[in-house]
N, C-alpha and C. Protein backbone atom coordinates (compact mmCIF):
# COMPACT_ATOMS: atom_id res chain seq x y z
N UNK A 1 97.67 115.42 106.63
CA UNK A 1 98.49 114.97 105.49
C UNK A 1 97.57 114.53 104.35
N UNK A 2 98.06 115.03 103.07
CA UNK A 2 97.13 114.47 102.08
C UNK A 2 97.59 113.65 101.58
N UNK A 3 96.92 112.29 100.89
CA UNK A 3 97.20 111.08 100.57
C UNK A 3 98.11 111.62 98.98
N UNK A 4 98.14 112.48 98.37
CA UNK A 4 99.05 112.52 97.63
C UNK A 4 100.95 112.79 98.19
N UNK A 5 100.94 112.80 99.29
CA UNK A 5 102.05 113.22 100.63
C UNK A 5 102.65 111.74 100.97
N UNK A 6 101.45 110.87 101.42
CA UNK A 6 101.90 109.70 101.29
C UNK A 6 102.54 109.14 99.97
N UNK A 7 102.16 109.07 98.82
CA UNK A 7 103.23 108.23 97.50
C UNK A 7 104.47 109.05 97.42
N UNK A 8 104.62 109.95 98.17
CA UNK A 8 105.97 110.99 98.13
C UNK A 8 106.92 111.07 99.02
N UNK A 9 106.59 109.76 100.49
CA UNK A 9 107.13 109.66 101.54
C UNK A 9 108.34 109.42 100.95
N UNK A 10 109.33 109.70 102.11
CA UNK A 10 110.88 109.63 101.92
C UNK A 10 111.51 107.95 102.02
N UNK A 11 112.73 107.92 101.28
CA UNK A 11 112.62 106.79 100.93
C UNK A 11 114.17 106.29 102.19
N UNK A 12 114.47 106.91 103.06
CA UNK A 12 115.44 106.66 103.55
C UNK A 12 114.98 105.43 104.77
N UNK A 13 116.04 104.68 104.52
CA UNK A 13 116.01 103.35 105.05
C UNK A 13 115.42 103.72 106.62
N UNK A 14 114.51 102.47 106.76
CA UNK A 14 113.66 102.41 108.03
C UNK A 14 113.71 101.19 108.48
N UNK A 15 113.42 100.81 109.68
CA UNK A 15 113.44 99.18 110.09
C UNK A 15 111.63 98.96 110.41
N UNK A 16 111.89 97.74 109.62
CA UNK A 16 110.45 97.14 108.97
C UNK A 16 110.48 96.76 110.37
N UNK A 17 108.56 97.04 110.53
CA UNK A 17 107.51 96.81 111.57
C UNK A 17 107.48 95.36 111.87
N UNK A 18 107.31 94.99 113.27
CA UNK A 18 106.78 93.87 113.37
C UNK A 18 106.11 93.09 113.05
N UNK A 19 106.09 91.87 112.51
CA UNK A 19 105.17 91.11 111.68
C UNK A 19 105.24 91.16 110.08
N UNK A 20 105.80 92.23 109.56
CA UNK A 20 105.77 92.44 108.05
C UNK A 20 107.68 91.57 108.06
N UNK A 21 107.77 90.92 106.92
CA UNK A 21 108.81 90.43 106.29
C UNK A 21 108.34 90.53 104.82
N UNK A 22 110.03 91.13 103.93
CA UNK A 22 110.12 91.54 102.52
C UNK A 22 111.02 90.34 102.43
N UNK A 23 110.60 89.59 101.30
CA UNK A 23 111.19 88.15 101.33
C UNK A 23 112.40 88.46 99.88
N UNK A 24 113.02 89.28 99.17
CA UNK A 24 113.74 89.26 98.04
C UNK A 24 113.81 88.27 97.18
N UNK A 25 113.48 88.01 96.18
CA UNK A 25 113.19 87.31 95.17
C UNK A 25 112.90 85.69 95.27
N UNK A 26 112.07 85.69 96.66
CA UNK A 26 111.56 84.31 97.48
C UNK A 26 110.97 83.61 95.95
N UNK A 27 110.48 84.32 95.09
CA UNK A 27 109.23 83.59 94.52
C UNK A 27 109.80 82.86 92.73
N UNK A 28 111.64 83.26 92.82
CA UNK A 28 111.92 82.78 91.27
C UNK A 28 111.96 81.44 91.52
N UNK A 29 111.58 81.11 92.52
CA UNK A 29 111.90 79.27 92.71
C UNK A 29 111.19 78.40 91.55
N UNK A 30 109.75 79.28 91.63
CA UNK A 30 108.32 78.84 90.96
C UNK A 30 107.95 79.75 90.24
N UNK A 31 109.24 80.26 89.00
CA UNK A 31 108.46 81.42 88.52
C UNK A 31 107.89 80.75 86.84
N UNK A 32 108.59 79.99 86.72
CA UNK A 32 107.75 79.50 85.20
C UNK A 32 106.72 78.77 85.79
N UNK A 33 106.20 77.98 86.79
CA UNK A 33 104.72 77.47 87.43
C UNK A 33 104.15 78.39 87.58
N UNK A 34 104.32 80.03 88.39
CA UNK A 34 103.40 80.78 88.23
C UNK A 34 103.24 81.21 87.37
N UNK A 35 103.62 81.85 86.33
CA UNK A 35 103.19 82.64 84.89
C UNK A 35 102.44 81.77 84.43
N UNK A 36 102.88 80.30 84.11
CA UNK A 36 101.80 79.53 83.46
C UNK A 36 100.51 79.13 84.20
N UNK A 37 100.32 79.30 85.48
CA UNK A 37 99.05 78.98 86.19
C UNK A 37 98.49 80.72 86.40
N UNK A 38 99.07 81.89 85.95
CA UNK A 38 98.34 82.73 85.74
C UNK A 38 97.59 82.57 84.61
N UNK A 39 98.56 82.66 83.15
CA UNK A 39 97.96 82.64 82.25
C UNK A 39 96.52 81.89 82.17
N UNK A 40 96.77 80.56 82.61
CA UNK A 40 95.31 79.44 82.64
C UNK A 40 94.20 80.30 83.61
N UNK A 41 94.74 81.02 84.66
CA UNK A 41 93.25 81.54 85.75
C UNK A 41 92.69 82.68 84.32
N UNK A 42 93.76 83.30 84.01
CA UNK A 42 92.85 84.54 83.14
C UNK A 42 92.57 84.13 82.09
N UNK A 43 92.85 83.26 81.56
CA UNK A 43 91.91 82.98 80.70
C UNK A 43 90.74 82.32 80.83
N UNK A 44 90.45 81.82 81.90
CA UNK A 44 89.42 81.45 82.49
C UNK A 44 88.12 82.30 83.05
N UNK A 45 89.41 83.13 83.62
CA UNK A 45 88.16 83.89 84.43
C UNK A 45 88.97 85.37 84.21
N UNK A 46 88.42 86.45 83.21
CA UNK A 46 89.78 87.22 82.28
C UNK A 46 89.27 88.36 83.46
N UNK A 47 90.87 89.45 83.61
CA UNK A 47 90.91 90.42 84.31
C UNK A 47 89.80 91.49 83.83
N UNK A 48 89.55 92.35 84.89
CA UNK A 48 88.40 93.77 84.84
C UNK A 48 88.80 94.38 85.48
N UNK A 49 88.15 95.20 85.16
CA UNK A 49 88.53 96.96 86.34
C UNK A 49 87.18 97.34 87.15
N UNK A 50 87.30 96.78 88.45
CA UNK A 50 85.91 96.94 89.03
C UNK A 50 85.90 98.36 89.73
N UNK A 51 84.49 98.14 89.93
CA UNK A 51 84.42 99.39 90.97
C UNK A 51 84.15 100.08 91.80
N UNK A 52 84.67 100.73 92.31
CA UNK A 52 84.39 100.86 93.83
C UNK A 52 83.00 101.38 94.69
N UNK A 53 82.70 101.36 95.67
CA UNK A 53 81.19 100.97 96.15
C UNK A 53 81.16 102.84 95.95
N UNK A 54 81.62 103.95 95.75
CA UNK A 54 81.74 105.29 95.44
C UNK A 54 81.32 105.54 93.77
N UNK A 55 81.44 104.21 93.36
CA UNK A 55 81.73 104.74 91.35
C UNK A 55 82.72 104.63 90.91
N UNK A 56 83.98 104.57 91.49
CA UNK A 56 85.44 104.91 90.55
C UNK A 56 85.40 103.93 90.31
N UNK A 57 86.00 103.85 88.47
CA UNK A 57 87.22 102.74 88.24
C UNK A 57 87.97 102.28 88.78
N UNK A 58 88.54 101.31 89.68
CA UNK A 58 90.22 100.69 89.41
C UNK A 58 90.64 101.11 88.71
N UNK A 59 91.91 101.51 88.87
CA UNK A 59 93.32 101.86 87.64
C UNK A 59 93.53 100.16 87.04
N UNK A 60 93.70 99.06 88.44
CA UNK A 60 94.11 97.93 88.26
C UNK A 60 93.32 97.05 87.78
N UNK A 61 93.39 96.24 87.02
CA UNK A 61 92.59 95.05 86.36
C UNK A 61 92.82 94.06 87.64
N UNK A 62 91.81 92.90 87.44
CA UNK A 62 91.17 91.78 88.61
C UNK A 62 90.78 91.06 88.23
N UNK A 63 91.29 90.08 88.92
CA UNK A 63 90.82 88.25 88.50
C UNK A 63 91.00 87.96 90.24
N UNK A 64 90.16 86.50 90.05
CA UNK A 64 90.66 85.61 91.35
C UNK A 64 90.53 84.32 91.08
N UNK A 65 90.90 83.67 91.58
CA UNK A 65 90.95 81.94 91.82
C UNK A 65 91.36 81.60 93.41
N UNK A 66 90.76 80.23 93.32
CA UNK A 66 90.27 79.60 94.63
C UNK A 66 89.09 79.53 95.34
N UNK A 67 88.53 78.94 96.19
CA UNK A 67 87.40 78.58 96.45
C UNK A 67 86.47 80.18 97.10
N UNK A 68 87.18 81.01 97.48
CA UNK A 68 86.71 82.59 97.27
C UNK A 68 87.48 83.76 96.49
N UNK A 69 86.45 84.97 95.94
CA UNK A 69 87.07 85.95 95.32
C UNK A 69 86.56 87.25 96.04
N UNK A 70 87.76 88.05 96.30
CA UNK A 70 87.54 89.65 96.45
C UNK A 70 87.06 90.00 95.31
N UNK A 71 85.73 90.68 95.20
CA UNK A 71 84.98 91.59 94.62
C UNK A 71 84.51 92.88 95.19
N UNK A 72 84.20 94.21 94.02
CA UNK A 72 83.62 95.71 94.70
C UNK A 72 82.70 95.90 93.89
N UNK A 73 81.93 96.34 93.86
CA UNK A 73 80.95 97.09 93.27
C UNK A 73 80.74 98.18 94.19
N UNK A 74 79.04 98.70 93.90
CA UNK A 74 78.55 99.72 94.12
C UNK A 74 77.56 99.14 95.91
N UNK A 75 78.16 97.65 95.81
CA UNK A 75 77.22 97.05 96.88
C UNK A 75 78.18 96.94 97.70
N UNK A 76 79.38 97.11 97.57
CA UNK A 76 80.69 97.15 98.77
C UNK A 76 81.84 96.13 98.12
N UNK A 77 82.68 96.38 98.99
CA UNK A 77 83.82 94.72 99.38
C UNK A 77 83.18 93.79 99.70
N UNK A 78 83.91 92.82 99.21
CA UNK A 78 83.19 91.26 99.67
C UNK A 78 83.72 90.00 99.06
N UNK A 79 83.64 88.83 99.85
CA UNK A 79 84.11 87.68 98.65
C UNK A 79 83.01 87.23 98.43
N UNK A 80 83.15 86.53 97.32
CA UNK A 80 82.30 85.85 96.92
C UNK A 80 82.68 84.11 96.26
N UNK A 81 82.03 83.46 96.77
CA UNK A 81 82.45 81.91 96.10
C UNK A 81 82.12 82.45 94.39
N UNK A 82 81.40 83.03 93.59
CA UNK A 82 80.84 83.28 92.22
C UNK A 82 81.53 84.22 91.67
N UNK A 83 82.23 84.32 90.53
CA UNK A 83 82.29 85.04 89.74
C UNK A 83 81.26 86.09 89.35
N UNK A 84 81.29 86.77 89.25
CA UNK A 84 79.67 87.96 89.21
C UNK A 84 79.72 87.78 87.68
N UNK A 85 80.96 88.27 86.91
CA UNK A 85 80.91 88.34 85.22
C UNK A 85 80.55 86.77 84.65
N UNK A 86 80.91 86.24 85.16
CA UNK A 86 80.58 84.60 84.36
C UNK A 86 79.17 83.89 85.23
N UNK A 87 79.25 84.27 86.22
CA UNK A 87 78.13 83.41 87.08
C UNK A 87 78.99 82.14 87.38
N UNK A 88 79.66 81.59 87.50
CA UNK A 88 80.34 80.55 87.94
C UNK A 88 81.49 80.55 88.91
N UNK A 89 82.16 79.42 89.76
CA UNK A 89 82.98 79.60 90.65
C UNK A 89 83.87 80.07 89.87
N UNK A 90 84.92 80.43 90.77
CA UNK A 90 86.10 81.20 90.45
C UNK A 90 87.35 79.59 90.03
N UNK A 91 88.22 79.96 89.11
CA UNK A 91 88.99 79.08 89.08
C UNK A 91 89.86 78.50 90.54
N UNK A 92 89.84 77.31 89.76
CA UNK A 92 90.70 76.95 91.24
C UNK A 92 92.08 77.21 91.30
N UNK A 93 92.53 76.97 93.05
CA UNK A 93 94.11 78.13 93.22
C UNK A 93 94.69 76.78 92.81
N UNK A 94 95.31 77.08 91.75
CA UNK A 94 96.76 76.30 91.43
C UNK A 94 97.72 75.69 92.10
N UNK A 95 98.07 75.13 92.23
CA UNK A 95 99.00 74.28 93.57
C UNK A 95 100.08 75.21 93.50
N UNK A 96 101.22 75.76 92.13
CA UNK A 96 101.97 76.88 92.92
C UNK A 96 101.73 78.11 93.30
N UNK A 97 100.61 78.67 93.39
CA UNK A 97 100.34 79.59 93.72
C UNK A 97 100.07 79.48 95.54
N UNK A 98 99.61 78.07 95.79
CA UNK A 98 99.90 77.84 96.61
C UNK A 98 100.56 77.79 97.69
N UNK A 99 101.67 76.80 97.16
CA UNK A 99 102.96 76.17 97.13
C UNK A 99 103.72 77.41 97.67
N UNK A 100 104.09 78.73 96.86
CA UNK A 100 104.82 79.71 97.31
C UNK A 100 104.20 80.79 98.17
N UNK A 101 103.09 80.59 98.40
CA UNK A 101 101.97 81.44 99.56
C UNK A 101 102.74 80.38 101.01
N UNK A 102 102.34 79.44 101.08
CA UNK A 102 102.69 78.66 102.31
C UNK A 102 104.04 78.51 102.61
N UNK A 103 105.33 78.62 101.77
CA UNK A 103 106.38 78.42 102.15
C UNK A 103 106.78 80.03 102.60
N UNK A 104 106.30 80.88 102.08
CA UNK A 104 106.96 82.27 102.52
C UNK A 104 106.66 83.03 103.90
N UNK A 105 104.89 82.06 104.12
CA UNK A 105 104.50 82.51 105.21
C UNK A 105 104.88 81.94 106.49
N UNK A 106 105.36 80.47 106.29
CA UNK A 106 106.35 79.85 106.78
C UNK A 106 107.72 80.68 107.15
N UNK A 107 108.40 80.87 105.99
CA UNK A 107 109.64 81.16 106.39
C UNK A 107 109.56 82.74 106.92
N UNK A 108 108.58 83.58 107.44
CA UNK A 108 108.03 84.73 107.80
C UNK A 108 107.49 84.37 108.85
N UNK A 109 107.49 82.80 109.51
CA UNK A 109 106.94 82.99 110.92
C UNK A 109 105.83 82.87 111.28
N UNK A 110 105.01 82.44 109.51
CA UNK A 110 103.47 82.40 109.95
C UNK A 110 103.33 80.59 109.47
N UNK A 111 102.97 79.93 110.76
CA UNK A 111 103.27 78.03 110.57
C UNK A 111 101.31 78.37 109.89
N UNK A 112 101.30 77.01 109.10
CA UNK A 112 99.88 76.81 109.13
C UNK A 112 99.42 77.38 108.42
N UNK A 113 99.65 78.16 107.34
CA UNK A 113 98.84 78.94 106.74
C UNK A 113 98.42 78.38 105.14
N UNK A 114 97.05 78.29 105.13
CA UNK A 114 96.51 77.70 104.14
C UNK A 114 95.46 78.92 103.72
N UNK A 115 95.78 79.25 102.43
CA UNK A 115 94.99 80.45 101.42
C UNK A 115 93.54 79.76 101.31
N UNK A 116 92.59 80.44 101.03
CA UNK A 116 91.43 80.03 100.24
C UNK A 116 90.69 81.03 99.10
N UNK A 117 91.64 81.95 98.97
CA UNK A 117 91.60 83.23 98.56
C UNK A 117 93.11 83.86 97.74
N UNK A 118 92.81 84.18 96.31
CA UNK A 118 94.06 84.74 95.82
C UNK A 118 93.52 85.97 94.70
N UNK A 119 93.85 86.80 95.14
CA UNK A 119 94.02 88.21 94.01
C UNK A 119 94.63 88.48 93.51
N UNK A 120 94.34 88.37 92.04
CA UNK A 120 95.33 88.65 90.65
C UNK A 120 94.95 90.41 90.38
N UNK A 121 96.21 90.83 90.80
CA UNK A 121 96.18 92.19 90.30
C UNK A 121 97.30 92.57 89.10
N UNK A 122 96.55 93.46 88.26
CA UNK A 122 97.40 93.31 86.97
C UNK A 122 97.52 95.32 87.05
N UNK A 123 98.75 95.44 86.55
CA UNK A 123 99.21 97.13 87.33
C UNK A 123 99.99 97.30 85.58
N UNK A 124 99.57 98.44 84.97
CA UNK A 124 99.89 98.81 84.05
C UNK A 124 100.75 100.02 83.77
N UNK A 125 101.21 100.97 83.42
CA UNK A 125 102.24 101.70 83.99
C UNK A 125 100.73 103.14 84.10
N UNK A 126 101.81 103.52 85.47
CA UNK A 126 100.60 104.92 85.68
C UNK A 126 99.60 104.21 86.56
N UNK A 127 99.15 102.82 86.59
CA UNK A 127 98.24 102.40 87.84
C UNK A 127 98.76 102.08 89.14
N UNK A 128 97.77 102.45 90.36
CA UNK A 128 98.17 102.33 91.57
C UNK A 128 97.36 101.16 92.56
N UNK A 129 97.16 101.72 93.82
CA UNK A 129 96.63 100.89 94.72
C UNK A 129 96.73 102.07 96.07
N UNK A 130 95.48 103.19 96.41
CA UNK A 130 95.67 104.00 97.45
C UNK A 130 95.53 102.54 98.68
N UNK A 131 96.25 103.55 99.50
CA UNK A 131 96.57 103.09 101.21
C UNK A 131 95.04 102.77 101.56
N UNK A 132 95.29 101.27 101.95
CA UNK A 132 93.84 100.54 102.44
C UNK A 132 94.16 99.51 103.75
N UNK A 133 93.29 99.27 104.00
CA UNK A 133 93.45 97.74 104.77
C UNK A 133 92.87 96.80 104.37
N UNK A 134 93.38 95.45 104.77
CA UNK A 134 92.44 94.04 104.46
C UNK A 134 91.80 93.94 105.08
N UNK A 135 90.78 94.22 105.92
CA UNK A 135 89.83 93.69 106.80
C UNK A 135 88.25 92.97 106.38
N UNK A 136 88.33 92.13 105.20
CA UNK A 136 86.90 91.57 104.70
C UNK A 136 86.90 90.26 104.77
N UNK A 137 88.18 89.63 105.64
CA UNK A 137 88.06 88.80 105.83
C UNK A 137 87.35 88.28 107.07
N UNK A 138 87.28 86.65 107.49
CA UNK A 138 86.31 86.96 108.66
C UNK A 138 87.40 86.54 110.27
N UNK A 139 88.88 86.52 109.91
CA UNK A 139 89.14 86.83 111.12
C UNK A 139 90.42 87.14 110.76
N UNK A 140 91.59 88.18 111.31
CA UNK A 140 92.91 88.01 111.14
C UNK A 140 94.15 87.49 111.61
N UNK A 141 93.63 86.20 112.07
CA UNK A 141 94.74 85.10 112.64
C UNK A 141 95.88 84.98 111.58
N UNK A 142 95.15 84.98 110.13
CA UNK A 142 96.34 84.54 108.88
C UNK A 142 96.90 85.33 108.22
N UNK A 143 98.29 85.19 108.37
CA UNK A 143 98.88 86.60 107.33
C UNK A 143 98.29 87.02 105.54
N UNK A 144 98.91 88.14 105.41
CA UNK A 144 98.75 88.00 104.07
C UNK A 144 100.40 87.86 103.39
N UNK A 145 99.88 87.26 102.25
CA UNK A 145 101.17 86.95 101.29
C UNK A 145 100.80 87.89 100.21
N UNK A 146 101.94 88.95 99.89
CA UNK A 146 101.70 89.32 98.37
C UNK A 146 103.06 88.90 97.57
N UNK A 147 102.91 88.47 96.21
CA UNK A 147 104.12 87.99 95.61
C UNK A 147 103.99 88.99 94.24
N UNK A 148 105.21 89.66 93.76
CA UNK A 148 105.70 90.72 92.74
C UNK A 148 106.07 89.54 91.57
N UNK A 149 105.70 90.39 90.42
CA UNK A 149 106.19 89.55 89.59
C UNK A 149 105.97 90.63 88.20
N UNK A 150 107.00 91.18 87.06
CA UNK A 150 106.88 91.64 86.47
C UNK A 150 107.60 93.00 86.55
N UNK A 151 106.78 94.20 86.30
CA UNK A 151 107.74 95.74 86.19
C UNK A 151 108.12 95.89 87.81
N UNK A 152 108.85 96.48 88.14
CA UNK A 152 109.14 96.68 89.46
C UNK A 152 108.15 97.65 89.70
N UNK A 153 108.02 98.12 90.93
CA UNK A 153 106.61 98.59 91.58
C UNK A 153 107.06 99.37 93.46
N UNK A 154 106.58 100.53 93.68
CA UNK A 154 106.88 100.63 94.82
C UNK A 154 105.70 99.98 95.81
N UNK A 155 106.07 99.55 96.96
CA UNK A 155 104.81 98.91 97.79
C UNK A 155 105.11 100.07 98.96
N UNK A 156 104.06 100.13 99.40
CA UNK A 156 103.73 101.50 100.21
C UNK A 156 103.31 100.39 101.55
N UNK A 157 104.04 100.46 103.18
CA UNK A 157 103.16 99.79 104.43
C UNK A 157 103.40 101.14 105.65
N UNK A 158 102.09 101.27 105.51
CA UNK A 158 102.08 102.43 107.01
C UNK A 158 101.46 101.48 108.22
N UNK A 159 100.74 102.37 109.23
CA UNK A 159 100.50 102.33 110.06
C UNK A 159 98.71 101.71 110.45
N UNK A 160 98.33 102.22 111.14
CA UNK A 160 97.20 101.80 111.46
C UNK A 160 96.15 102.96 111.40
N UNK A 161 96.85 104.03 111.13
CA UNK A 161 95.94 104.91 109.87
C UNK A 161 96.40 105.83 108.92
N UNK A 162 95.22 106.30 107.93
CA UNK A 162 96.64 106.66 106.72
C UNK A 162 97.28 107.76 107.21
N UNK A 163 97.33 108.05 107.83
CA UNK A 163 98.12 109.42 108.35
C UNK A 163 99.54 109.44 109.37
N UNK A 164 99.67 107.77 109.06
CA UNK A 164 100.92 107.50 109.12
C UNK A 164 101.89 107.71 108.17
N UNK A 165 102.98 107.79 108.21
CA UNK A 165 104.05 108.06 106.97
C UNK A 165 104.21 106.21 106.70
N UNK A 166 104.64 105.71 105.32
CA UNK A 166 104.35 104.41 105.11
C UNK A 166 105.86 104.71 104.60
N UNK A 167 106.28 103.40 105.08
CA UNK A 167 107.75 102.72 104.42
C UNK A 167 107.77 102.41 102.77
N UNK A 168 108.29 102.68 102.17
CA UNK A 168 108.90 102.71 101.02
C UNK A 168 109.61 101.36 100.39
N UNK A 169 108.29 100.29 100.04
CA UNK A 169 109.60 99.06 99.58
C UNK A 169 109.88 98.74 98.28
N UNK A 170 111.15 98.94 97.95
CA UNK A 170 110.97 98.98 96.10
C UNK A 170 110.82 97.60 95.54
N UNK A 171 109.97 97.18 95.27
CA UNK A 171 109.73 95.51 94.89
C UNK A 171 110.23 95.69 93.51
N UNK A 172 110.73 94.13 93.14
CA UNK A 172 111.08 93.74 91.83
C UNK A 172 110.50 92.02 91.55
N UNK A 173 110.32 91.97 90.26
CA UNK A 173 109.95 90.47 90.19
C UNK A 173 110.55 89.53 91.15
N UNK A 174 109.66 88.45 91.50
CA UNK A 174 110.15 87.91 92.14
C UNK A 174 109.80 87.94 94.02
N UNK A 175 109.96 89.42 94.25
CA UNK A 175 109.93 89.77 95.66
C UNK A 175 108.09 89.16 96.40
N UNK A 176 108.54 89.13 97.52
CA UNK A 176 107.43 88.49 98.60
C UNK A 176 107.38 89.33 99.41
N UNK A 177 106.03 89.30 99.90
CA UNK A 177 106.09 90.66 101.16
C UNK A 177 104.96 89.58 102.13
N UNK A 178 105.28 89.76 103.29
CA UNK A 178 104.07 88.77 104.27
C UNK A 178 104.42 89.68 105.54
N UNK A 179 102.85 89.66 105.93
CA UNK A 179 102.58 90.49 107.36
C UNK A 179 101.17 90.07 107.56
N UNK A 180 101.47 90.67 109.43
CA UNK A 180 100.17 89.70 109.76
C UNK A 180 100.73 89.63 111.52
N UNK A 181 100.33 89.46 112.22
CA UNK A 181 100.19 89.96 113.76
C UNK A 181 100.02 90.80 113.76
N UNK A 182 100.63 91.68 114.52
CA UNK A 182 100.48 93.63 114.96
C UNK A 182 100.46 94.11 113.94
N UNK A 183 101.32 93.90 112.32
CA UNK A 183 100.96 94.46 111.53
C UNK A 183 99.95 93.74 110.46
N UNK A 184 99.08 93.29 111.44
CA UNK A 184 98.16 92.09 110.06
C UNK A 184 97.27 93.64 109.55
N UNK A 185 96.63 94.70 109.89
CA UNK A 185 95.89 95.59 109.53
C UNK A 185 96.16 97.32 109.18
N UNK A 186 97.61 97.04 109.22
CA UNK A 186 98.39 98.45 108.52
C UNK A 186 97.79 98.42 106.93
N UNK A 187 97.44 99.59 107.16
CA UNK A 187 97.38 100.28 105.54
C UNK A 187 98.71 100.36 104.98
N UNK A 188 98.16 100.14 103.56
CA UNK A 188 99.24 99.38 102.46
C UNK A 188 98.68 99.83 101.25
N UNK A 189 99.55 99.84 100.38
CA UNK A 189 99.06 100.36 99.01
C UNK A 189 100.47 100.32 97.76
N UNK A 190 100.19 100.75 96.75
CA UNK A 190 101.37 100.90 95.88
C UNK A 190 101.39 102.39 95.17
N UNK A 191 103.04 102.84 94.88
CA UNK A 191 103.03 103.68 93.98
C UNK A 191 102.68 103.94 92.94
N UNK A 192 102.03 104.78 91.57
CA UNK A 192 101.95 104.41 90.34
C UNK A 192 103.18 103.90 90.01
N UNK A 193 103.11 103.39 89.43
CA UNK A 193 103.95 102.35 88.57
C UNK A 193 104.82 103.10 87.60
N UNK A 194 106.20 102.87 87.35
CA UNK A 194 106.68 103.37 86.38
C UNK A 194 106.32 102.73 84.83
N UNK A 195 106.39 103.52 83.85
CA UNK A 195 106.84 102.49 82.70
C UNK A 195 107.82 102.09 82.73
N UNK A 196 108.17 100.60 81.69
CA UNK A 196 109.30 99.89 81.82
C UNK A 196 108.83 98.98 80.82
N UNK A 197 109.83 97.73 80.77
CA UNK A 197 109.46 96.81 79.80
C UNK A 197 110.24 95.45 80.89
N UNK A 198 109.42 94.66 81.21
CA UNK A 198 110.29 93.57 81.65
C UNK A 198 110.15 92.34 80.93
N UNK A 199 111.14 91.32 80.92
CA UNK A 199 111.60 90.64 79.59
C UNK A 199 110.08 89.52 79.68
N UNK A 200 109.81 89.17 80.86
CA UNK A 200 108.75 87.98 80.76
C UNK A 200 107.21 88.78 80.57
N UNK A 201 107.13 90.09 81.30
CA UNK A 201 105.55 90.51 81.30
C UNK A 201 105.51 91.80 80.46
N UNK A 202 106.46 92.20 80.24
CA UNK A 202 106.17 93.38 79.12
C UNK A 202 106.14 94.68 79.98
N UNK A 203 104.91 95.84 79.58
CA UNK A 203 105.03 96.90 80.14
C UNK A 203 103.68 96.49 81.49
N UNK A 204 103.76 95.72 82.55
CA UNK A 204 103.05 95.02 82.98
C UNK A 204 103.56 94.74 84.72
N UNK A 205 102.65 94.52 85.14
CA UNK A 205 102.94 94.25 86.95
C UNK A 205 102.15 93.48 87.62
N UNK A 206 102.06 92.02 87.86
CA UNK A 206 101.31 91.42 87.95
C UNK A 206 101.73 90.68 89.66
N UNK A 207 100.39 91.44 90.60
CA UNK A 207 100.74 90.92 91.97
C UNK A 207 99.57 89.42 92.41
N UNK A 208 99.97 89.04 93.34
CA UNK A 208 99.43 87.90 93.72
C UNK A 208 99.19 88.33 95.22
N UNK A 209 97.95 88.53 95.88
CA UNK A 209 97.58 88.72 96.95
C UNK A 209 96.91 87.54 97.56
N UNK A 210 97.76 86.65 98.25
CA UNK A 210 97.02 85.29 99.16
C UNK A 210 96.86 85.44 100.37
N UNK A 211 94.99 84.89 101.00
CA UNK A 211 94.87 85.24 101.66
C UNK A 211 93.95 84.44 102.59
N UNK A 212 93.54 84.27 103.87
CA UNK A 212 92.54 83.29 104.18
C UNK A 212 91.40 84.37 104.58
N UNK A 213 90.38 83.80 103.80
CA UNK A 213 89.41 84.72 103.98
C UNK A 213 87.83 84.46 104.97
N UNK A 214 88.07 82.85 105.35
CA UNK A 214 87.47 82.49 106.01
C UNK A 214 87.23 81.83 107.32
């Protein structure tokens, strides 16, 4: 199967894998705390398009905050406590960014879960995210939290390799996705993005990936 086969999988209803929960608009609780504790991380520490340890661009722009950041270069994946572009720590995670990482992973079954790690991904129309796994962290006891916020976006969760067919979840602002046991290491990814205009982020898609990375 070629990975262009995967963003084309069929969209007819499937029953979500063990361990993954799609939380529906879990995250408007805290949605004027998050926009405004985005805005403050990027301007702090402003989005880029890094790249991958191959050469490519990101389609997606990148920021992080909290006491570690996912970074790529040409030297691999990796966190890093430092900002590479500024030389300085990464901003710190905001209490709601927090706040709605721990209650979702909670109400998803995952008790205990404290981030030290958050990825600001910013998705523009036409940018994606091919089928990957999280594995740079250093153990996978802790789920991951991703929280939608902005143009709607398809989220892509397969299997345990890409040559699984991946479920089809149509996220909209707001939406939460958390997985983590049996499916803590399914490849995952997003569709390109449609254009659109949404009333708070514009032509814009801005995900929140929380995560414990240590």
């Amino acid at each position: 199967m070629q990975e262009s086969d995967l963003f084309t999988s069929s969209d007819a209803p499937r029953p979500l894998p063990v361990g993954l929960a799609w939380l529906e608009g879990f995250a408007l609780t805290w949605e004027d705390a998050l926009l405004e504790a985005i805005t403050r991380v990027t301007a702090a520490a402003p989005l880029r398009h890094l790249m991958t340890p191959g050469g490519q661009r990101m389609s997606v722009a990148m920021t992080n905050c909290g006491p570690l950041g996912w970074i790529s270069d040409r030297c691999g994946y990796r966190y890093s406590a430092l900002d590479p572009q500024r030389g300085e720590p990464w901003p710190a995670l905001p209490a709601p960014l927090r706040e709605v990482a721990v209650a979702a992973a909670r109400a998803a079954g995952f008790e205990s879960f404290e981030p030290d790690a958050c990825l600001i991904n910013a998705y523009t129309p036409g940018a994606r995210m091919s089928l990957h796994q999280d594995r740079d962290e250093r153990d996978f006891n802790a789920p991951i939290v991703s929280v939608s916020l902005g143009l709607p976006a398809v989220f892509l969760f397969g299997g345990d390799t890409r040559r699984n067919r991946p479920l089809r979840l149509p996220l909209t602002h707001g939406d939460v996705v958390v997985w983590g046991g049996p499916a803590r290491l399914a490849f995952h990814g997003v569709a390109p993005v449609a254009d659109g205009q949404h009333p708070r982020l514009g032509r814009q898609r801005i995900n929140l990936t929380l995560r414990r990375a240590r």
